[in-house]
PDB file of N, CA and C in Angstrom:
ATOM      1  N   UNK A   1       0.844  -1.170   0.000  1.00  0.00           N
ATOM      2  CA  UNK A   1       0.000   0.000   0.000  1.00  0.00           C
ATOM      3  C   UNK A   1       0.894   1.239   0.000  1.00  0.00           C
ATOM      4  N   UNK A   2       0.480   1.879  -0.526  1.00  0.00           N
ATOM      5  CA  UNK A   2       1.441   3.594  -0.926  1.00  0.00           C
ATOM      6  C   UNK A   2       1.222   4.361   0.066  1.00  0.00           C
ATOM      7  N   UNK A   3       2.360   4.984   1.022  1.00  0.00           N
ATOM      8  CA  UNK A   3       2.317   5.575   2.215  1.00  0.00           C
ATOM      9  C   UNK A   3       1.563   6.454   1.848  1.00  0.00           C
ATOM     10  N   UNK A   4       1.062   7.304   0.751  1.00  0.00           N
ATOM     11  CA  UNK A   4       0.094   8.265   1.030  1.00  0.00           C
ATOM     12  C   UNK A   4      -1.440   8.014   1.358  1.00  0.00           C
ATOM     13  N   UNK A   5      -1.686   6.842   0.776  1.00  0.00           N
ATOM     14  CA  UNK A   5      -2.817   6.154   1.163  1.00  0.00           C
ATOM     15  C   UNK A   5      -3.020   6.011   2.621  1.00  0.00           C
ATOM     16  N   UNK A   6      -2.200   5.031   2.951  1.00  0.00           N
ATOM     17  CA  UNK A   6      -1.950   5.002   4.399  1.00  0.00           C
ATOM     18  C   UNK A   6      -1.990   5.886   5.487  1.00  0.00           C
ATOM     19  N   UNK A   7      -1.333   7.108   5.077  1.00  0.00           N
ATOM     20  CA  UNK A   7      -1.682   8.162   5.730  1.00  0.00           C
ATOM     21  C   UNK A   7      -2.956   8.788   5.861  1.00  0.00           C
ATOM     22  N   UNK A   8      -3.458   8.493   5.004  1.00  0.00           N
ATOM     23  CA  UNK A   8      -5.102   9.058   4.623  1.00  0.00           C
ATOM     24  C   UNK A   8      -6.184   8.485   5.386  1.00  0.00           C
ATOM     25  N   UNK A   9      -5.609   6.926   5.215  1.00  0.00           N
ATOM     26  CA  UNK A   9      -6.594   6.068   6.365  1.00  0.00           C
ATOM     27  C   UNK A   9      -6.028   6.091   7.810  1.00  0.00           C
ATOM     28  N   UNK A  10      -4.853   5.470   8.146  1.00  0.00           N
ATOM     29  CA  UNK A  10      -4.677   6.190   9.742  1.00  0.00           C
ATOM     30  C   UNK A  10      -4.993   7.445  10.084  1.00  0.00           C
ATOM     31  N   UNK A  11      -4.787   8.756   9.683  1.00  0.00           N
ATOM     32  CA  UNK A  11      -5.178   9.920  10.016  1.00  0.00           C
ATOM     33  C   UNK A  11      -7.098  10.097  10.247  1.00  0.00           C
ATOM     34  N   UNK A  12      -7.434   9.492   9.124  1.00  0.00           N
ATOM     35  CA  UNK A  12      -9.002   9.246   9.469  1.00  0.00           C
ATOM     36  C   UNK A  12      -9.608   8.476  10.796  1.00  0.00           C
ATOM     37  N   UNK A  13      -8.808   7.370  10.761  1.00  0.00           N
ATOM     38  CA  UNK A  13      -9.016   6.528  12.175  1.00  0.00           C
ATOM     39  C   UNK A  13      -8.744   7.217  13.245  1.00  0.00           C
ATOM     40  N   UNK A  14      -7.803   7.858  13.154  1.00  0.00           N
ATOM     41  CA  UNK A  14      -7.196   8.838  14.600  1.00  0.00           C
ATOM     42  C   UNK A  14      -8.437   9.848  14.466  1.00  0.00           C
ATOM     43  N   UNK A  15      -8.596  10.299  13.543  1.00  0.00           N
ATOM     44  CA  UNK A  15      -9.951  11.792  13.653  1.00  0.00           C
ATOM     45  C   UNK A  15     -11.379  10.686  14.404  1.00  0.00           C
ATOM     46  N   UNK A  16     -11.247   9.950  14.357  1.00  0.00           N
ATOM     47  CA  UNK A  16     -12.536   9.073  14.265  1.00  0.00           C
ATOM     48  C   UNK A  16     -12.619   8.731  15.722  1.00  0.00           C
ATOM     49  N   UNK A  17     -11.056   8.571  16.369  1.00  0.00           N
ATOM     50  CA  UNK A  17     -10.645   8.177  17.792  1.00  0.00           C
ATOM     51  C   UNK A  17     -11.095   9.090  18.513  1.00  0.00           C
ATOM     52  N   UNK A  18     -10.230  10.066  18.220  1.00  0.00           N
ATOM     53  CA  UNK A  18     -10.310  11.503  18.925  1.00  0.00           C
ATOM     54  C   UNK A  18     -11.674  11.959  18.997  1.00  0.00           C
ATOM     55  N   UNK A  19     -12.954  11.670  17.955  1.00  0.00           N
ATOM     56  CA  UNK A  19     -13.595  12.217  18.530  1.00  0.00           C
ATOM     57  C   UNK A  19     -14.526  12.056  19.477  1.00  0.00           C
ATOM     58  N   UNK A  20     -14.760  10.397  19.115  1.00  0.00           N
ATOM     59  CA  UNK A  20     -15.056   9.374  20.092  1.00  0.00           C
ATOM     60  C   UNK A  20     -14.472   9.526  21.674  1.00  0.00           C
ATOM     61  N   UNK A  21     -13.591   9.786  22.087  1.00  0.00           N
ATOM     62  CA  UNK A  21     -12.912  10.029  22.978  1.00  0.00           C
ATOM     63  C   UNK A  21     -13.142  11.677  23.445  1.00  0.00           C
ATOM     64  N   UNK A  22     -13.630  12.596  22.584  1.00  0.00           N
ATOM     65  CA  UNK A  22     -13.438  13.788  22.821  1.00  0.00           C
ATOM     66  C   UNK A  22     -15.102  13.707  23.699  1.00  0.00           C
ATOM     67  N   UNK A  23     -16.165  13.038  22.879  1.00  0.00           N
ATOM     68  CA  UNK A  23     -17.710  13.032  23.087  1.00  0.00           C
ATOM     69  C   UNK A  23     -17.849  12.044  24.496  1.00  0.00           C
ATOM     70  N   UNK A  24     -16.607  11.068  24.805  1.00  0.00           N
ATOM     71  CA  UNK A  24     -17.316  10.592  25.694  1.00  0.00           C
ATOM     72  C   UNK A  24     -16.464  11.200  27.047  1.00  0.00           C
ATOM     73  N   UNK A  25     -15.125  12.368  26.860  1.00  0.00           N
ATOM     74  CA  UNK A  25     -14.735  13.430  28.066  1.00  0.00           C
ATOM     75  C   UNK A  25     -16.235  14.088  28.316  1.00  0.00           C
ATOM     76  N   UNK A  26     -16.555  14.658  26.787  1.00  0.00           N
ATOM     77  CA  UNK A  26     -17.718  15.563  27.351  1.00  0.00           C
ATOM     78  C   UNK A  26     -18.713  14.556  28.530  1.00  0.00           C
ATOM     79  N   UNK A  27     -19.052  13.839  27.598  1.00  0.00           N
ATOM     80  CA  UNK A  27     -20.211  12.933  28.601  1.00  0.00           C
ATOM     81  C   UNK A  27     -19.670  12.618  30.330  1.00  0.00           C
ATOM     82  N   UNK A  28     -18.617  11.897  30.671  1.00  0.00           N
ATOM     83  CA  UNK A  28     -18.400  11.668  31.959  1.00  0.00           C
ATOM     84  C   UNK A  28     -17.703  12.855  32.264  1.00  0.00           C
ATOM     85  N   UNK A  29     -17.453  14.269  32.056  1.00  0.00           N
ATOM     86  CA  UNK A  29     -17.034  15.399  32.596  1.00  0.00           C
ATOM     87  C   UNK A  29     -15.890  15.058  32.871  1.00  0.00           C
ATOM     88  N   UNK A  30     -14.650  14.206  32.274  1.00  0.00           N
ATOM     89  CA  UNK A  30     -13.804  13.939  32.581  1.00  0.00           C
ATOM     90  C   UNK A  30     -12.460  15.261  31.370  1.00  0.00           C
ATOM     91  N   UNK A  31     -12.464  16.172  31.819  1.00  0.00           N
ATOM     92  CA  UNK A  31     -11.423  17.131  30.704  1.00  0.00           C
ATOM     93  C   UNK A  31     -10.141  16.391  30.307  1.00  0.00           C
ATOM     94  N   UNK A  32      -9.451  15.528  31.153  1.00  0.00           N
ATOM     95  CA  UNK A  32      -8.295  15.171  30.570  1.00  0.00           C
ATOM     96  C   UNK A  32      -8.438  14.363  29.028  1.00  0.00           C
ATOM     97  N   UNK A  33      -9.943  13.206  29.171  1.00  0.00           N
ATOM     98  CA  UNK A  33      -9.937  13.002  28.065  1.00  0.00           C
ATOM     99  C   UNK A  33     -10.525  13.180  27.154  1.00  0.00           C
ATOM    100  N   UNK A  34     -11.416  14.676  27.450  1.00  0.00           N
ATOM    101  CA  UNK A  34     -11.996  15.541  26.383  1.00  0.00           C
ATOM    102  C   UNK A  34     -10.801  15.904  25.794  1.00  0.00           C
ATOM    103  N   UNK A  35      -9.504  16.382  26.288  1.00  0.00           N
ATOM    104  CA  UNK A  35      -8.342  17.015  25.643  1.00  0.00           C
ATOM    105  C   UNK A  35      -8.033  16.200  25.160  1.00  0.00           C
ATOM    106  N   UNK A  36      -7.249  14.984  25.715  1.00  0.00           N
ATOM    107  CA  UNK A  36      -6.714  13.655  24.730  1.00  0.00           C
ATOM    108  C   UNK A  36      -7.596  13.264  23.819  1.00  0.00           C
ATOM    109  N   UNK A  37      -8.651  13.849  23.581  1.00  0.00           N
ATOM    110  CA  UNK A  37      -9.564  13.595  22.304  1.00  0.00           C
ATOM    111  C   UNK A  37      -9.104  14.217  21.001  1.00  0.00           C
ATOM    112  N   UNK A  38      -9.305  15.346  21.533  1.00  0.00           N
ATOM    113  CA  UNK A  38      -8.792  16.854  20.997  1.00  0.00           C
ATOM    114  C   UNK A  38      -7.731  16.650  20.367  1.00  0.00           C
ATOM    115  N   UNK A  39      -6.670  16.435  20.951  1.00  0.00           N
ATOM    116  CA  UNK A  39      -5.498  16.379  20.210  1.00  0.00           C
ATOM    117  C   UNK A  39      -5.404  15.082  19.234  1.00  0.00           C
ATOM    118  N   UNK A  40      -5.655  14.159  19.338  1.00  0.00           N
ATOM    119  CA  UNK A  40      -5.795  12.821  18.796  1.00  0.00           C
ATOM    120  C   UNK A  40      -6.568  13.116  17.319  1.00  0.00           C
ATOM    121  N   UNK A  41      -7.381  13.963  17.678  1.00  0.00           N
ATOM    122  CA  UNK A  41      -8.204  14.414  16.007  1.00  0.00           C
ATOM    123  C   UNK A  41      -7.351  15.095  15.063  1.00  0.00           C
ATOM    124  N   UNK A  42      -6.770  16.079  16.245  1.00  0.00           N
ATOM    125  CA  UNK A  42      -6.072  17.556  15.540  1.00  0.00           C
ATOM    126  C   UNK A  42      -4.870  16.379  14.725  1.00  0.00           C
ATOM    127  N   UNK A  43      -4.166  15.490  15.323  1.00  0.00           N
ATOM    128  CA  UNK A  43      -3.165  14.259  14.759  1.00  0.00           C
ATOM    129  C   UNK A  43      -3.638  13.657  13.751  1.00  0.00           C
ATOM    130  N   UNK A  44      -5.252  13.311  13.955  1.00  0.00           N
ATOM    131  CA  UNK A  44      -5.405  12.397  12.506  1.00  0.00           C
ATOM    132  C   UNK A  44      -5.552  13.865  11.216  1.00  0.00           C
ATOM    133  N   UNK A  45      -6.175  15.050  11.765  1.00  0.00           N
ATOM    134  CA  UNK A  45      -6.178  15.629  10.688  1.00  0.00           C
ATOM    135  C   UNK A  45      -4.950  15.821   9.604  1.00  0.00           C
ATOM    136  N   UNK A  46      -3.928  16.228  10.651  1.00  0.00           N
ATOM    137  CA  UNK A  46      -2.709  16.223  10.015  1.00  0.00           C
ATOM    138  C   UNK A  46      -1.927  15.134   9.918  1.00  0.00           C
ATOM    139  N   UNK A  47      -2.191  14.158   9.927  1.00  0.00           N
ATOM    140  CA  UNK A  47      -1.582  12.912   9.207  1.00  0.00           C
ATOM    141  C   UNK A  47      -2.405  12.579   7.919  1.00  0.00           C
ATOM    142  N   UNK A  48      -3.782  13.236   7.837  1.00  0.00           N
ATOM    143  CA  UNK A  48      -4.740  13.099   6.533  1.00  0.00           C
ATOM    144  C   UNK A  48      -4.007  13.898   5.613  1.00  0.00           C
ATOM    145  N   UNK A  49      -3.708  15.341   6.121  1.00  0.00           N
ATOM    146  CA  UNK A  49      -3.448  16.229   5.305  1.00  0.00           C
ATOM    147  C   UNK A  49      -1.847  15.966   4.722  1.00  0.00           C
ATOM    148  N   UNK A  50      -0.844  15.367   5.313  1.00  0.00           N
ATOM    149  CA  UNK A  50       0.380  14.909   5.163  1.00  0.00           C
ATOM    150  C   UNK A  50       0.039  14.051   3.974  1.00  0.00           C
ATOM    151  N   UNK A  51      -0.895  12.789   4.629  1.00  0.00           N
ATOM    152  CA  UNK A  51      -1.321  11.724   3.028  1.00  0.00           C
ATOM    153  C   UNK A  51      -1.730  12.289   1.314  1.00  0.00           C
ATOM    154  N   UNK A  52      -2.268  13.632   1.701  1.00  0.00           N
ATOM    155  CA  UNK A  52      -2.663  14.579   0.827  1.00  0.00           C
ATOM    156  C   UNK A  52      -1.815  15.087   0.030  1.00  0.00           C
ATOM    157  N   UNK A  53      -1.015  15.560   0.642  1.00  0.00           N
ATOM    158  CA  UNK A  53       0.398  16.026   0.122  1.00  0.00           C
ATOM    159  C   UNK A  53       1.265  15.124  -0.572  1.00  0.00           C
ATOM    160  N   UNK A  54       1.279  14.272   0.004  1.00  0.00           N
ATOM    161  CA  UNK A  54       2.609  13.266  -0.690  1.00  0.00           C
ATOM    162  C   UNK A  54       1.700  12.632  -1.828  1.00  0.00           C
ATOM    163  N   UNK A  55       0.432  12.766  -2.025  1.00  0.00           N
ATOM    164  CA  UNK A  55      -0.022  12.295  -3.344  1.00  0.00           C
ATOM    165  C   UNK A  55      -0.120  13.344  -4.383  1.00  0.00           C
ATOM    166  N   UNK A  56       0.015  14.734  -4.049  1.00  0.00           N
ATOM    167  CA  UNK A  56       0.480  15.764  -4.860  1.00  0.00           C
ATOM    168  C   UNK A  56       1.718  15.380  -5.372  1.00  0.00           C
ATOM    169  N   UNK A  57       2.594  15.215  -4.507  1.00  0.00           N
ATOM    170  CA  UNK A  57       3.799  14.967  -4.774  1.00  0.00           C
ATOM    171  C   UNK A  57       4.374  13.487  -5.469  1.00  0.00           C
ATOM    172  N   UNK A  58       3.373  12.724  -5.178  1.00  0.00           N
ATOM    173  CA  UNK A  58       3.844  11.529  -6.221  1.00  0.00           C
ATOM    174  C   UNK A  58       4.583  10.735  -5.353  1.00  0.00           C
ATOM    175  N   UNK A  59       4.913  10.520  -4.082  1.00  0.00           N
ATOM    176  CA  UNK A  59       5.677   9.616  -3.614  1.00  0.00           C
ATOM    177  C   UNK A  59       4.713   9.224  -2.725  1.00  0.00           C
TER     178      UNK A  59
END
């Protein structure tokens, strides 16, 4: 599989984590892992957007 692909689908899974994780801080009022949600998305976004790039780029 072509790392840009790859990147496209892990980064989605991580957005998918994060937000899952972000909805269920909100729910048990727990902030640490409303944040570890948070960031976990903000990671898959930019590992999506990285996959994005390197298929501009051809490698």
């Amino acid at each position: 599989m072509k790392s840009s692909i790859r990147d496209k689908a892990e980064g989605a899974f991580h957005e998918i984590k994060g937000t899952a994780k972000e909805i269920a801080g909100i729910l048990n009022e727990d902030p640490e892992l409303e944040t570890e949600g948070s960031d976990e998305k903000i990671a898959g976004k930019v590992q999506a957007k990285i996959g994005q790039i390197k298929t501009v780029l051809g490698k």
